[in-house]
C-alpha atoms as a PDB file:
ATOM      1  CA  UNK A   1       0.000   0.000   0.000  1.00  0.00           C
ATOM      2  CA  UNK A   2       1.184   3.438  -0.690  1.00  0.00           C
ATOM      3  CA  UNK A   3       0.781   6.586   1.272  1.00  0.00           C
ATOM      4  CA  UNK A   4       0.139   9.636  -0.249  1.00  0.00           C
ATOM      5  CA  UNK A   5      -0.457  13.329   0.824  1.00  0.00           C
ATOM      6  CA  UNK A   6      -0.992  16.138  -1.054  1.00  0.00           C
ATOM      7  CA  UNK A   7      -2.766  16.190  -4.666  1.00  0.00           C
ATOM      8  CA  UNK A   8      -4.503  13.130  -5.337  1.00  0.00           C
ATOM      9  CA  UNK A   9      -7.713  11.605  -7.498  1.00  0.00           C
ATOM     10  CA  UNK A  10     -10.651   9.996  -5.836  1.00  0.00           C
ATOM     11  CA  UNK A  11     -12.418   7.632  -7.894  1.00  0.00           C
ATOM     12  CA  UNK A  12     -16.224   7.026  -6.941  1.00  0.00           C
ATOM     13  CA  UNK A  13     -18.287   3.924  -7.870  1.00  0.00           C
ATOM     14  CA  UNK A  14     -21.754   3.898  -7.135  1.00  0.00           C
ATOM     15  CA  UNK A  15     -23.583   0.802  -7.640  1.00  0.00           C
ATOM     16  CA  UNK A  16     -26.615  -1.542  -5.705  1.00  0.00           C
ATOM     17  CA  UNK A  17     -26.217  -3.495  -3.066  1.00  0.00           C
ATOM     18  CA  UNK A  18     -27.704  -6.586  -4.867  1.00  0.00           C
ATOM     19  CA  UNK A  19     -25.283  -5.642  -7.964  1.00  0.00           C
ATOM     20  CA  UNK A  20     -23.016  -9.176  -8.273  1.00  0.00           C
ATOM     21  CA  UNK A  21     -19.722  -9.960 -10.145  1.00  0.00           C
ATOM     22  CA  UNK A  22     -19.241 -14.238 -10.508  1.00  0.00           C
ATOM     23  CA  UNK A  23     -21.839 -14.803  -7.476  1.00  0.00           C
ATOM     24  CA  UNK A  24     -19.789 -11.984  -4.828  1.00  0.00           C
ATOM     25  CA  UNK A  25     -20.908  -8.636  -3.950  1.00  0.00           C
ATOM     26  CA  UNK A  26     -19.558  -6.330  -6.883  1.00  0.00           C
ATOM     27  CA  UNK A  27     -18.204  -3.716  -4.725  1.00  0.00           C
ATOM     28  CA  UNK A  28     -16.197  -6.620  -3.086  1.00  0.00           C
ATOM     29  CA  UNK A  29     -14.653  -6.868  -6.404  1.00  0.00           C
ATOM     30  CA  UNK A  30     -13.727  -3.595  -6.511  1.00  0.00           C
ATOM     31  CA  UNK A  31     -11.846  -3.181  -3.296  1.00  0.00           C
ATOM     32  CA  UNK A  32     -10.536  -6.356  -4.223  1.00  0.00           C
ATOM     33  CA  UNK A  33      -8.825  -5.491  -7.725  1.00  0.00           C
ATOM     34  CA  UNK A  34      -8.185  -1.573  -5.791  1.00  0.00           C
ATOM     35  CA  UNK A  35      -6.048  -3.831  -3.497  1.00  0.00           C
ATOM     36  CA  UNK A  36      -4.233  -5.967  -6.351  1.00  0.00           C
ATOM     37  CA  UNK A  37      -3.609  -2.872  -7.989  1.00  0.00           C
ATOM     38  CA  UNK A  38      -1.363  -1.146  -5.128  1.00  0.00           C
ATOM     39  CA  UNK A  39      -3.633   1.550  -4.782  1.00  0.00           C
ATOM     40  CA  UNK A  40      -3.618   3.637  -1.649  1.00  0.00           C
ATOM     41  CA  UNK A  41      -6.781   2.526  -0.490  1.00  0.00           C
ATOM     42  CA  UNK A  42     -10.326   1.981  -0.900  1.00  0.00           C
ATOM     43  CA  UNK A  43     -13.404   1.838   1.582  1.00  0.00           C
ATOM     44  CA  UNK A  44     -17.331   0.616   1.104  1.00  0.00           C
ATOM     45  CA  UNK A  45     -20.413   3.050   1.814  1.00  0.00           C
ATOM     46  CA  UNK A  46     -23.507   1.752   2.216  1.00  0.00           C
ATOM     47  CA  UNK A  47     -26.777   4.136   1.458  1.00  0.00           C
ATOM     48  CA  UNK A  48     -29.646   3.843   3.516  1.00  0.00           C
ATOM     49  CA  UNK A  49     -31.430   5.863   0.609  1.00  0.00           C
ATOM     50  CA  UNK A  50     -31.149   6.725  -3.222  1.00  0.00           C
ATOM     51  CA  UNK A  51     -32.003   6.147  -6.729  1.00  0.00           C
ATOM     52  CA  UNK A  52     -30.302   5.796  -9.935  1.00  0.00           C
ATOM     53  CA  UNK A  53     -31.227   5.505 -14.046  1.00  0.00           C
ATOM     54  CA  UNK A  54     -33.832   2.804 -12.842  1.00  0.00           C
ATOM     55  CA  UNK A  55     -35.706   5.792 -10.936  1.00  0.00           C
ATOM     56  CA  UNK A  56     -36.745   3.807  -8.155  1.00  0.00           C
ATOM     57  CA  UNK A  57     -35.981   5.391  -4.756  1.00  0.00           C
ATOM     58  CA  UNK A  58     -34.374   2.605  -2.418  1.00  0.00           C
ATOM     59  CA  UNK A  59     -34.569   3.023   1.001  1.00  0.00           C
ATOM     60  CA  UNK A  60     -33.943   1.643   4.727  1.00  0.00           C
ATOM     61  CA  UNK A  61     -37.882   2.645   5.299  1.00  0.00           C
ATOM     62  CA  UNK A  62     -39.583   0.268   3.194  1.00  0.00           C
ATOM     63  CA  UNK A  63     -38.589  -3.282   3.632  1.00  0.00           C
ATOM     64  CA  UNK A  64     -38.989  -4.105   0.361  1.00  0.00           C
ATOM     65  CA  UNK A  65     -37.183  -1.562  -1.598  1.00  0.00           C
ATOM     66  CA  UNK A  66     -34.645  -1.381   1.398  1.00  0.00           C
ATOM     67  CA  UNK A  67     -32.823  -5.033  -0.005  1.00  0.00           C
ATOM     68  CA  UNK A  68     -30.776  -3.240  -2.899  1.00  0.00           C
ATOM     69  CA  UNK A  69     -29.405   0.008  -1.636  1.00  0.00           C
ATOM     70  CA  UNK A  70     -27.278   2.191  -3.157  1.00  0.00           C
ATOM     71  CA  UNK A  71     -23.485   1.726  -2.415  1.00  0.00           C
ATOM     72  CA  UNK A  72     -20.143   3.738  -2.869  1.00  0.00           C
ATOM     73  CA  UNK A  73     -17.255   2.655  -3.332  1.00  0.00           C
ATOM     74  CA  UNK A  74     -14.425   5.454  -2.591  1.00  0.00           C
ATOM     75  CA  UNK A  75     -11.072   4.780  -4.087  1.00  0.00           C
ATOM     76  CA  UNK A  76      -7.856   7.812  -3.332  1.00  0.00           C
ATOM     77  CA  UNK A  77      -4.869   8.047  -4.633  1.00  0.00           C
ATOM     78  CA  UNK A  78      -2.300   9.618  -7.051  1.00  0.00           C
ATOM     79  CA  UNK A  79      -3.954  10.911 -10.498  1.00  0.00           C
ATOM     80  CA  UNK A  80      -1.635   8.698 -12.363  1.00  0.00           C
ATOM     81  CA  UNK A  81      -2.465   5.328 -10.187  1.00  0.00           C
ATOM     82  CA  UNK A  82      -6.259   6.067 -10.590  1.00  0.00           C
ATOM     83  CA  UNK A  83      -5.941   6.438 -14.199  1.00  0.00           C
ATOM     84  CA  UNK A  84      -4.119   3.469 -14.593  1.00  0.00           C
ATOM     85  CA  UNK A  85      -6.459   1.535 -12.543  1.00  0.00           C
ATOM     86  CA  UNK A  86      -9.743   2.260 -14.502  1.00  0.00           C
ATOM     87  CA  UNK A  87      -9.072  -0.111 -17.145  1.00  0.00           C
ATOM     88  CA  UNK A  88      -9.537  -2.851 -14.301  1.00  0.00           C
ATOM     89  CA  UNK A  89     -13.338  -1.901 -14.070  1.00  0.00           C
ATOM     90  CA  UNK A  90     -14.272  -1.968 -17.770  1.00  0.00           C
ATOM     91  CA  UNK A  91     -17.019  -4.688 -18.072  1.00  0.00           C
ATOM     92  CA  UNK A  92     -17.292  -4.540 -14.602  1.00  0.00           C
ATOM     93  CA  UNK A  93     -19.737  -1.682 -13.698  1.00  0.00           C
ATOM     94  CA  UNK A  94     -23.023  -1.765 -16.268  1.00  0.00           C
ATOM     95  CA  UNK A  95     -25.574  -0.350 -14.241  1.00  0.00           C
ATOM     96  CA  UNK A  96     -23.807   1.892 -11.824  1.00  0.00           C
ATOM     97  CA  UNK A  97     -21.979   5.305 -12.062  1.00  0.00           C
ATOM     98  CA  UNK A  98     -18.169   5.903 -11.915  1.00  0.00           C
ATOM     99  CA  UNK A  99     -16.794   9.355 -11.277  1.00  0.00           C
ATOM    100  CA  UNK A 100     -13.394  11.168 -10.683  1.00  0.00           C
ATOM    101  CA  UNK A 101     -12.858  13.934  -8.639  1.00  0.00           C
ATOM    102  CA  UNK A 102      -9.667  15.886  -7.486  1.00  0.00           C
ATOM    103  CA  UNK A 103      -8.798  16.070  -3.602  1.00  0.00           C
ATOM    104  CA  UNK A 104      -6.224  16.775  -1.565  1.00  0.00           C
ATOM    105  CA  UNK A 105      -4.871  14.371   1.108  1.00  0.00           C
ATOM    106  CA  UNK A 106      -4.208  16.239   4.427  1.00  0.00           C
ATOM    107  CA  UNK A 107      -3.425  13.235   6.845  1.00  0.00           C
ATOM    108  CA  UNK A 108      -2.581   9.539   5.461  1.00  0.00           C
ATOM    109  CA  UNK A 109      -2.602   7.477   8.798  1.00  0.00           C
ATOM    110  CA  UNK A 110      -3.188   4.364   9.498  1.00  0.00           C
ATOM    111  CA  UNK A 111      -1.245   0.830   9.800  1.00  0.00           C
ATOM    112  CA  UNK A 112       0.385   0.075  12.511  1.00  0.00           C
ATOM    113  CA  UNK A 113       3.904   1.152  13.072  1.00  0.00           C
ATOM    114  CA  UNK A 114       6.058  -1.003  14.775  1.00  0.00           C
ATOM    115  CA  UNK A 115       6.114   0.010  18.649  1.00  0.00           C
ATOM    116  CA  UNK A 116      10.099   1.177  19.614  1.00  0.00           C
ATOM    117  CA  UNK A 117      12.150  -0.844  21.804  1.00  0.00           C
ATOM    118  CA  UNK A 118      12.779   0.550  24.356  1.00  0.00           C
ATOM    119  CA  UNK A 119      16.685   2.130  24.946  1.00  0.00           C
ATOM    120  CA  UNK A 120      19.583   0.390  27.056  1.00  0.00           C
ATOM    121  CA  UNK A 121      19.063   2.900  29.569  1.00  0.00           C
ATOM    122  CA  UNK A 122      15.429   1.957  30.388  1.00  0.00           C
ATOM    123  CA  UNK A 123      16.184  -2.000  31.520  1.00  0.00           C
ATOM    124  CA  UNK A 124      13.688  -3.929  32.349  1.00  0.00           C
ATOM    125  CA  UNK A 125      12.125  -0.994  34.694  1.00  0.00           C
ATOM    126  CA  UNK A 126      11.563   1.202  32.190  1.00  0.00           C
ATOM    127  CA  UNK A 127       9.195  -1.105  30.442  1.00  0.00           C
ATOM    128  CA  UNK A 128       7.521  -1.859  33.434  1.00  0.00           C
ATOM    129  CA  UNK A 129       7.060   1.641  34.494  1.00  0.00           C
ATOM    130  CA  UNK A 130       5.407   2.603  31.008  1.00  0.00           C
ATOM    131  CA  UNK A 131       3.310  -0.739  31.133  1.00  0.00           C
ATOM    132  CA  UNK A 132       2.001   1.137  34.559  1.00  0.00           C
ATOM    133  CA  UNK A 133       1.255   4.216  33.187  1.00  0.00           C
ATOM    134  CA  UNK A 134      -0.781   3.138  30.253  1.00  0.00           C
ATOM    135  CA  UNK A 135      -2.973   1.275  32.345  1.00  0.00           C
ATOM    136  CA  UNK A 136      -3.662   4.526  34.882  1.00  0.00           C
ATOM    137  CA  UNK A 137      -4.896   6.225  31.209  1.00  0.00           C
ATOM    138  CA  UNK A 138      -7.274   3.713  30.530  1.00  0.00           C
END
């Protein structure tokens, strides 16, 4: 996974909920090839209400228009990377609606880092006497 800041291109999908790709959840194909692909990263929405070209409003409210809601898929990263991934819906998204938009990333965080070890000078006290003082914060 990369991490960017700065300029960058967000890619939106917007499909249904029902919407399938081989028998799985399209938008789980999406992430899925957003993942193969390197890209920065890429997170699900679900709607609780919308409509699209079909004109039928989905919603939570109704129980039976609420089983195919409208869903976003949210893709960020460099202009060039997004570009170069869009080839990987083609075929995949008939009924849906992609867009691009530019954005700026302020804050990339997330991952873990790996926690420091602690210096010579701490020993085996030092550790313990953090270990204490977490717990007093929680």
């Amino acid at each position: 996974m990369t991490r960017i800041t700065g300029r960058a291109l967000r890619l939106t999908v917007l499909v249904g909920e029902r919407d399938t790709w081989h028998h799985r959840p399209l938008y789980t194909e999406i992430v899925h090839r957003a993942h193969a692909a390197g890209l920065a990263g890429a997170s699900v929405f679900r709607g609780i209400e919308g409509f699209g070209a079909s004109s039928l409003v989905h919603t939570t409210r109704l129980l039976s228009l609420g089983d195919d809601l409208p869903v976003a898929v949210l893709i960020v990263d460099t202009e060039e990377r997004v570009r170069a991934f869009l080839p990987r819906l083609e075929g995949l998204v008939s009924g849906g609606l992609v867009f691009l938009d530019a954005c700026e990333v302020v804050q990339c965080a997330g991952g873990r880092e790996p926690a420091p070890s602690p210096s010579p000078s701490q020993g085996s006290q030092g550790s313990q006497g953090s270990q204490g003082s977490q717990g007093s914060q929680g």
